[in-house]
C-alpha atoms as a PDB file:
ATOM      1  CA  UNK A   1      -5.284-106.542  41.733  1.00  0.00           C
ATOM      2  CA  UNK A   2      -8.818-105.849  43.651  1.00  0.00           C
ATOM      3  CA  UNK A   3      -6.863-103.420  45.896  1.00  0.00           C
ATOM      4  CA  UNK A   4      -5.739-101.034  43.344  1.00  0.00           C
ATOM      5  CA  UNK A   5      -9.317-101.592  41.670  1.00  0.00           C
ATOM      6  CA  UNK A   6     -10.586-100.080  45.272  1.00  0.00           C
ATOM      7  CA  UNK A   7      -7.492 -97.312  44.868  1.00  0.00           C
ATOM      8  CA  UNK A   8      -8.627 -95.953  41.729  1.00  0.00           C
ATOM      9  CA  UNK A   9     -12.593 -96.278  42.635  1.00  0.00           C
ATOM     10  CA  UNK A  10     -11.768 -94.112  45.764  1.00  0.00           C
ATOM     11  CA  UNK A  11      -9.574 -91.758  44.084  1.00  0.00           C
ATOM     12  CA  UNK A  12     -11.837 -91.388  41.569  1.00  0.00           C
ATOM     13  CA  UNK A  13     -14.627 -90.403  44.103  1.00  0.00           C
ATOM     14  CA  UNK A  14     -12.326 -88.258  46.246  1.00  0.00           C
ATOM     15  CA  UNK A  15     -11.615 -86.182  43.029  1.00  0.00           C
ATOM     16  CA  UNK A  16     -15.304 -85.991  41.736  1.00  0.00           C
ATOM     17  CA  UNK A  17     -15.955 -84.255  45.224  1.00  0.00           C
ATOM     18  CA  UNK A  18     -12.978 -82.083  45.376  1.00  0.00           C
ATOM     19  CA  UNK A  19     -14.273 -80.821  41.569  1.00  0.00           C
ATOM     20  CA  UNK A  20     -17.272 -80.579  42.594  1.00  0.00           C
ATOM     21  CA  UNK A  21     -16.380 -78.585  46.073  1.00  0.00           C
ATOM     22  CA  UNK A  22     -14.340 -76.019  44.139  1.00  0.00           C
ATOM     23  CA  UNK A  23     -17.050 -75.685  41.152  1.00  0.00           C
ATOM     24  CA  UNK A  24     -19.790 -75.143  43.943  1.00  0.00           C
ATOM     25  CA  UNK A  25     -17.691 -72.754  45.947  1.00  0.00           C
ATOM     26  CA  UNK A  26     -16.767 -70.466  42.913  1.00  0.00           C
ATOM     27  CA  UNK A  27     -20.378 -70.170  42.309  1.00  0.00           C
ATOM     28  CA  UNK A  28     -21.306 -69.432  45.546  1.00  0.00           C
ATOM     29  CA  UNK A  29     -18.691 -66.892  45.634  1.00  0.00           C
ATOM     30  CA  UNK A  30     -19.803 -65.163  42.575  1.00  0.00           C
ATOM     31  CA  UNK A  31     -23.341 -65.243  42.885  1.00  0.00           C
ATOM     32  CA  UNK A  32     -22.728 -63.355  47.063  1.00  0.00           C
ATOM     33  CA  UNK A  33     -19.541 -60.918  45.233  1.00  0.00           C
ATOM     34  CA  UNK A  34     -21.104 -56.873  45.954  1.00  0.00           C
ATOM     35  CA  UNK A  35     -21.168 -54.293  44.088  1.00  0.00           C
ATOM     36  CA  UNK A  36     -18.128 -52.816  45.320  1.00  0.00           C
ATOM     37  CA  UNK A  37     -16.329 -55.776  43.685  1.00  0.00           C
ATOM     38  CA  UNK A  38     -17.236 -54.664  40.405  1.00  0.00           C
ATOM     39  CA  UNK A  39     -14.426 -54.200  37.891  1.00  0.00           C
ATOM     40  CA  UNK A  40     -16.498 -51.985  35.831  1.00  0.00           C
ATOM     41  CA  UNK A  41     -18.509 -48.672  37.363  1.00  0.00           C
ATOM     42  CA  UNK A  42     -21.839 -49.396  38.512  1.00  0.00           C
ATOM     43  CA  UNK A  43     -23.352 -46.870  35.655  1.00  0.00           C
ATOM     44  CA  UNK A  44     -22.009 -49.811  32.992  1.00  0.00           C
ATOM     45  CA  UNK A  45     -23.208 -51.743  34.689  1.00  0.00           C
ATOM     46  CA  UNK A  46     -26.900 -50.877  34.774  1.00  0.00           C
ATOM     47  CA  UNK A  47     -26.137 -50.674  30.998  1.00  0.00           C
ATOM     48  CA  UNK A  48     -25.147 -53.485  30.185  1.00  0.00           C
ATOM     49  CA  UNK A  49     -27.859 -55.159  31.989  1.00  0.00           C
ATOM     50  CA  UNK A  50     -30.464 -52.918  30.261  1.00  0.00           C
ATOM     51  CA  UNK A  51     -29.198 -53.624  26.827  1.00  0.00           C
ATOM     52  CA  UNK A  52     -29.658 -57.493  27.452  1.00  0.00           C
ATOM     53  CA  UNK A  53     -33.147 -56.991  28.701  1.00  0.00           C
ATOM     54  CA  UNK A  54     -33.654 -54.943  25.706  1.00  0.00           C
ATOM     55  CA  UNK A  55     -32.039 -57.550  23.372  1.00  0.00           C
ATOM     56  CA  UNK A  56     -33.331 -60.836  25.234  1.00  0.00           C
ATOM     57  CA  UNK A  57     -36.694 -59.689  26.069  1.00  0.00           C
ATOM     58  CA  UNK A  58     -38.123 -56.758  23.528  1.00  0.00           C
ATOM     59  CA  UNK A  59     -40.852 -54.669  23.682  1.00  0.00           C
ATOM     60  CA  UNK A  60     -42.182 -52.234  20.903  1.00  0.00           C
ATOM     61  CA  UNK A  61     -40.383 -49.320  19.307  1.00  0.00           C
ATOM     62  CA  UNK A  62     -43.148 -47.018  20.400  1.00  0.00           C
ATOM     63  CA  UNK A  63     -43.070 -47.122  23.797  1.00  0.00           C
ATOM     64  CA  UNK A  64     -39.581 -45.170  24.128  1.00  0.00           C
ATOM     65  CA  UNK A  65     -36.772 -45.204  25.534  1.00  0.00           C
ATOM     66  CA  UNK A  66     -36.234 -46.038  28.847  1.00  0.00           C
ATOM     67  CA  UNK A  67     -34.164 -43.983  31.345  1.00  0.00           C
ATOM     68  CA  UNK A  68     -32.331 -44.803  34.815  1.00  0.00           C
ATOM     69  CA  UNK A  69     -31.589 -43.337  37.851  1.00  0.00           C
ATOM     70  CA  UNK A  70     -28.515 -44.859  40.159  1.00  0.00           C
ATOM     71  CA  UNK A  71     -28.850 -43.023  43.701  1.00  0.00           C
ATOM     72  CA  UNK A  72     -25.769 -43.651  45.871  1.00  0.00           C
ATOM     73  CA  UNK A  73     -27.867 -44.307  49.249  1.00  0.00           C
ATOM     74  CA  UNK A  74     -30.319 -46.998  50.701  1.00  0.00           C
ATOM     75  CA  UNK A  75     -33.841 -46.345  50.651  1.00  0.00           C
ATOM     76  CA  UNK A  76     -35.583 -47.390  54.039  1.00  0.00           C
ATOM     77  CA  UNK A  77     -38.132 -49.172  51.724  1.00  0.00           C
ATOM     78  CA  UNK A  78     -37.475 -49.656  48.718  1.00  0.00           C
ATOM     79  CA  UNK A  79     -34.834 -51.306  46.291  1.00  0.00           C
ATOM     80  CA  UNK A  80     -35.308 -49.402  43.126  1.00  0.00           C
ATOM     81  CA  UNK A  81     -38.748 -48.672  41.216  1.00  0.00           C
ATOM     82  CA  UNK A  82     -40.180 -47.768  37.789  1.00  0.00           C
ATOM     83  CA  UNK A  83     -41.307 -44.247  37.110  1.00  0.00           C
ATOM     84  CA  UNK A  84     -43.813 -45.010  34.434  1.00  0.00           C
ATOM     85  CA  UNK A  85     -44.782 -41.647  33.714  1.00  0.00           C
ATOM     86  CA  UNK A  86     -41.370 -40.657  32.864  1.00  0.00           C
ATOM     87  CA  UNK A  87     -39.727 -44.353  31.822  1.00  0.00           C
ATOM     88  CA  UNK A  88     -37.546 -44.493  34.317  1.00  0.00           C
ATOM     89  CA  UNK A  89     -36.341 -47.144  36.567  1.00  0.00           C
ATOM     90  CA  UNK A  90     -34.704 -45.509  39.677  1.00  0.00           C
ATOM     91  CA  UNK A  91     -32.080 -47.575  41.264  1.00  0.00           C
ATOM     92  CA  UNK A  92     -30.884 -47.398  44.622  1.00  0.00           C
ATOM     93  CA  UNK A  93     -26.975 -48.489  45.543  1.00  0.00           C
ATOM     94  CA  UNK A  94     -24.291 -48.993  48.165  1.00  0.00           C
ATOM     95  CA  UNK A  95     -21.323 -50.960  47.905  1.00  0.00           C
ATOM     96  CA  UNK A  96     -22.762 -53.874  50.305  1.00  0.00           C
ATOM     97  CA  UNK A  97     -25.713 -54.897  47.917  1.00  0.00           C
ATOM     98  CA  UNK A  98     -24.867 -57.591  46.232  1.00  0.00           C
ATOM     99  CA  UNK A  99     -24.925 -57.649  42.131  1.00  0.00           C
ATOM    100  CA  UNK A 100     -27.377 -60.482  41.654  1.00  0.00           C
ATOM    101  CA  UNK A 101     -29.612 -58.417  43.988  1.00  0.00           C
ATOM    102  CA  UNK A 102     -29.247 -55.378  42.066  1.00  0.00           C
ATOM    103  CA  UNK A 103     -29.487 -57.736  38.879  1.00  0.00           C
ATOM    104  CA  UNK A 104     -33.012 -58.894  40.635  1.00  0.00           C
ATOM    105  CA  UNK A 105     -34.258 -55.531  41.108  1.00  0.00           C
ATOM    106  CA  UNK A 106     -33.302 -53.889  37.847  1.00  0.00           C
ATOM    107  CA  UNK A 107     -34.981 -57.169  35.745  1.00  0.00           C
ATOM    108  CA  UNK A 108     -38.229 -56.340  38.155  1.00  0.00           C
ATOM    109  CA  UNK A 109     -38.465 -52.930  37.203  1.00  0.00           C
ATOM    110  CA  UNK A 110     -37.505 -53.889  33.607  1.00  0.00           C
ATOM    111  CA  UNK A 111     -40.575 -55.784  33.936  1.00  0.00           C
ATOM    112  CA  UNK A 112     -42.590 -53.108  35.165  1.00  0.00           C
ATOM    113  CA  UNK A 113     -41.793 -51.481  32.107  1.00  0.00           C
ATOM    114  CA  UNK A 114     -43.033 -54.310  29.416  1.00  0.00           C
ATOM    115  CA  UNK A 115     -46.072 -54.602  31.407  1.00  0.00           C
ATOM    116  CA  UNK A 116     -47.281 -51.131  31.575  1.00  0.00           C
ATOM    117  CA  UNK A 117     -47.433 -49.353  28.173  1.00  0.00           C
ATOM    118  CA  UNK A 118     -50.282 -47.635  28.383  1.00  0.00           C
ATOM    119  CA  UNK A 119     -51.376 -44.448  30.573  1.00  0.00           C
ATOM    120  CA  UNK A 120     -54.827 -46.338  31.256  1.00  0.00           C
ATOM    121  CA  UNK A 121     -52.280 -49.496  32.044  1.00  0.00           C
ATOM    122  CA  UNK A 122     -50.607 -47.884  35.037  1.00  0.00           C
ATOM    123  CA  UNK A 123     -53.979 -46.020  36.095  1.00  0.00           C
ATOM    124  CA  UNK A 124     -55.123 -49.682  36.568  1.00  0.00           C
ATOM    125  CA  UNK A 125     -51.891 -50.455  38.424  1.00  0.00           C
ATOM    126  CA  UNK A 126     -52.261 -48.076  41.501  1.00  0.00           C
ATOM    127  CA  UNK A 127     -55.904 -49.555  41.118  1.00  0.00           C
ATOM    128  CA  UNK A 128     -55.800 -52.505  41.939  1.00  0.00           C
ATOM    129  CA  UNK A 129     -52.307 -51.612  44.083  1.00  0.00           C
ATOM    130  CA  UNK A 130     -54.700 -49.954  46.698  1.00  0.00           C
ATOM    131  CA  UNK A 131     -57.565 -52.618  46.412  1.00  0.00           C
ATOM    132  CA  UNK A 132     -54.895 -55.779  47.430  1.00  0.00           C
ATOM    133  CA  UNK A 133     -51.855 -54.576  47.864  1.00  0.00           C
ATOM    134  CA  UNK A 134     -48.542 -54.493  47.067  1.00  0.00           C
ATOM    135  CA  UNK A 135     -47.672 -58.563  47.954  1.00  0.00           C
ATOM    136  CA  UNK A 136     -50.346 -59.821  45.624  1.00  0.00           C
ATOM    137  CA  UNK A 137     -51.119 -57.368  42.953  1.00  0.00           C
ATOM    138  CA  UNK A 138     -50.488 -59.488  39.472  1.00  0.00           C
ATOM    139  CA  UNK A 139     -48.029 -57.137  38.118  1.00  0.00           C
ATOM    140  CA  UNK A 140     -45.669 -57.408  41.183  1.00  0.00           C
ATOM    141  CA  UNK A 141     -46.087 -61.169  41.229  1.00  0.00           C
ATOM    142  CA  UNK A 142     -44.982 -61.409  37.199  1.00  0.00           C
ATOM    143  CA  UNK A 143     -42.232 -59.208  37.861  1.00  0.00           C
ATOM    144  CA  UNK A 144     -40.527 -60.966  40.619  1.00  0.00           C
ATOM    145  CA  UNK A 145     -40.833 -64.228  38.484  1.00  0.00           C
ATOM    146  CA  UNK A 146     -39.557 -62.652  35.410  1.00  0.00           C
ATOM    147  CA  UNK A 147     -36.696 -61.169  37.743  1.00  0.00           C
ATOM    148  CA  UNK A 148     -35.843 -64.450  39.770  1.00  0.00           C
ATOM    149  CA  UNK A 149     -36.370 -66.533  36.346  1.00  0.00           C
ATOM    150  CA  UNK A 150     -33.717 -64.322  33.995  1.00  0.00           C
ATOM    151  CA  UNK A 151     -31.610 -63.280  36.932  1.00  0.00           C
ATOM    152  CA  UNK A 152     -28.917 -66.056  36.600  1.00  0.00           C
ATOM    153  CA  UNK A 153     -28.545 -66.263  33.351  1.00  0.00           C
ATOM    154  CA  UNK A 154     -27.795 -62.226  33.156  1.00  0.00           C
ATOM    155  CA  UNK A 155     -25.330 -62.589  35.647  1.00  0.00           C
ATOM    156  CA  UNK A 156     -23.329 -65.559  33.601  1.00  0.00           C
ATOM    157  CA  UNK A 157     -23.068 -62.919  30.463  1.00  0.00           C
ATOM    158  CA  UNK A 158     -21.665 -60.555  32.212  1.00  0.00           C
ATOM    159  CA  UNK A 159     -19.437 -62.285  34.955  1.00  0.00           C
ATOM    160  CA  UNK A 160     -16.256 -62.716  33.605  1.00  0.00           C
ATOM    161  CA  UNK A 161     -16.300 -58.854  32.249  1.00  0.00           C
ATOM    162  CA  UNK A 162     -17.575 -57.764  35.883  1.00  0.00           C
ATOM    163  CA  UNK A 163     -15.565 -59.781  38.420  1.00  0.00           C
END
């Protein structure tokens, strides 16, 4: 009677883990998939994602509407950035990026565009920009928490409709 008591207690464990392997690796796998595993085209993409910022995470009606950019090349630099002169995040893409990446840098420049509603706003920017840099200028620091923060949970709206 012990013995099958120390049958099912190990089965039960070896199961647990071989859930647990599978649930892990699926994650792993979708979180690393690129963009070239898309089922949708990369321009819905950026939509989609820029209709949940705008639902999740507002801003006012006045400061307009907000326009994108997809270039089909890397930048030696950069990953995308925010135009805010124009409103316009400008998005840089190759099939080897990987979507929560681009995810990451289109929630960043989403954030760029909350934070700087005013002309006098992004004045103050490239202010402080040149007086301490890029690394810790506040603006930059909000926007790759905001990014890395919301990031994850974009990706799980859209994953089943992407992959």
């Amino acid at each position: 009677m012990v013995e099958i008591g120390f049958i099912f207690y190990f089965l039960t464990l070896f199961l647990i883990y071989v859930v647990m392997t599978i649930r892990d690796s699926l994650i792993k796998k979708n979180k690393s998939a690129k963009i070239r595993d898309l089922k949708i085209s990369k321009k819905k993409m950026v939509e989609n994602v820029l209709h949940w910022c705008e639902l999740n995470h507002s801003i006012p009606k006045y400061r307009g509407k907000l326009s994108y950019e997809i270039r089909y090349y890397n930048h030696t630099k950069l990953e995308g950035y925010y135009c805010a002169y124009t409103r316009t995040i400008i998005l840089y893409l190759n099939n080897e990026k990987t979507i929560i990446d681009i995810l990451d840098t289109l929630l960043h420049e989403y954030k760029h565009h909350i934070d700087m509603r005013t002309q006098k706003e992004v004045k103050q920017y490239f202010k402080v920009l040149d007086e301490i840099g890029y690394d810790d200028h506040p603006f930059e620091k909000a926007a790759r928490l905001f990014a890395q923060k919301y990031r994850d949970e974009c990706f799980k709206t859209f994953k089943d409709n992407w992959l």
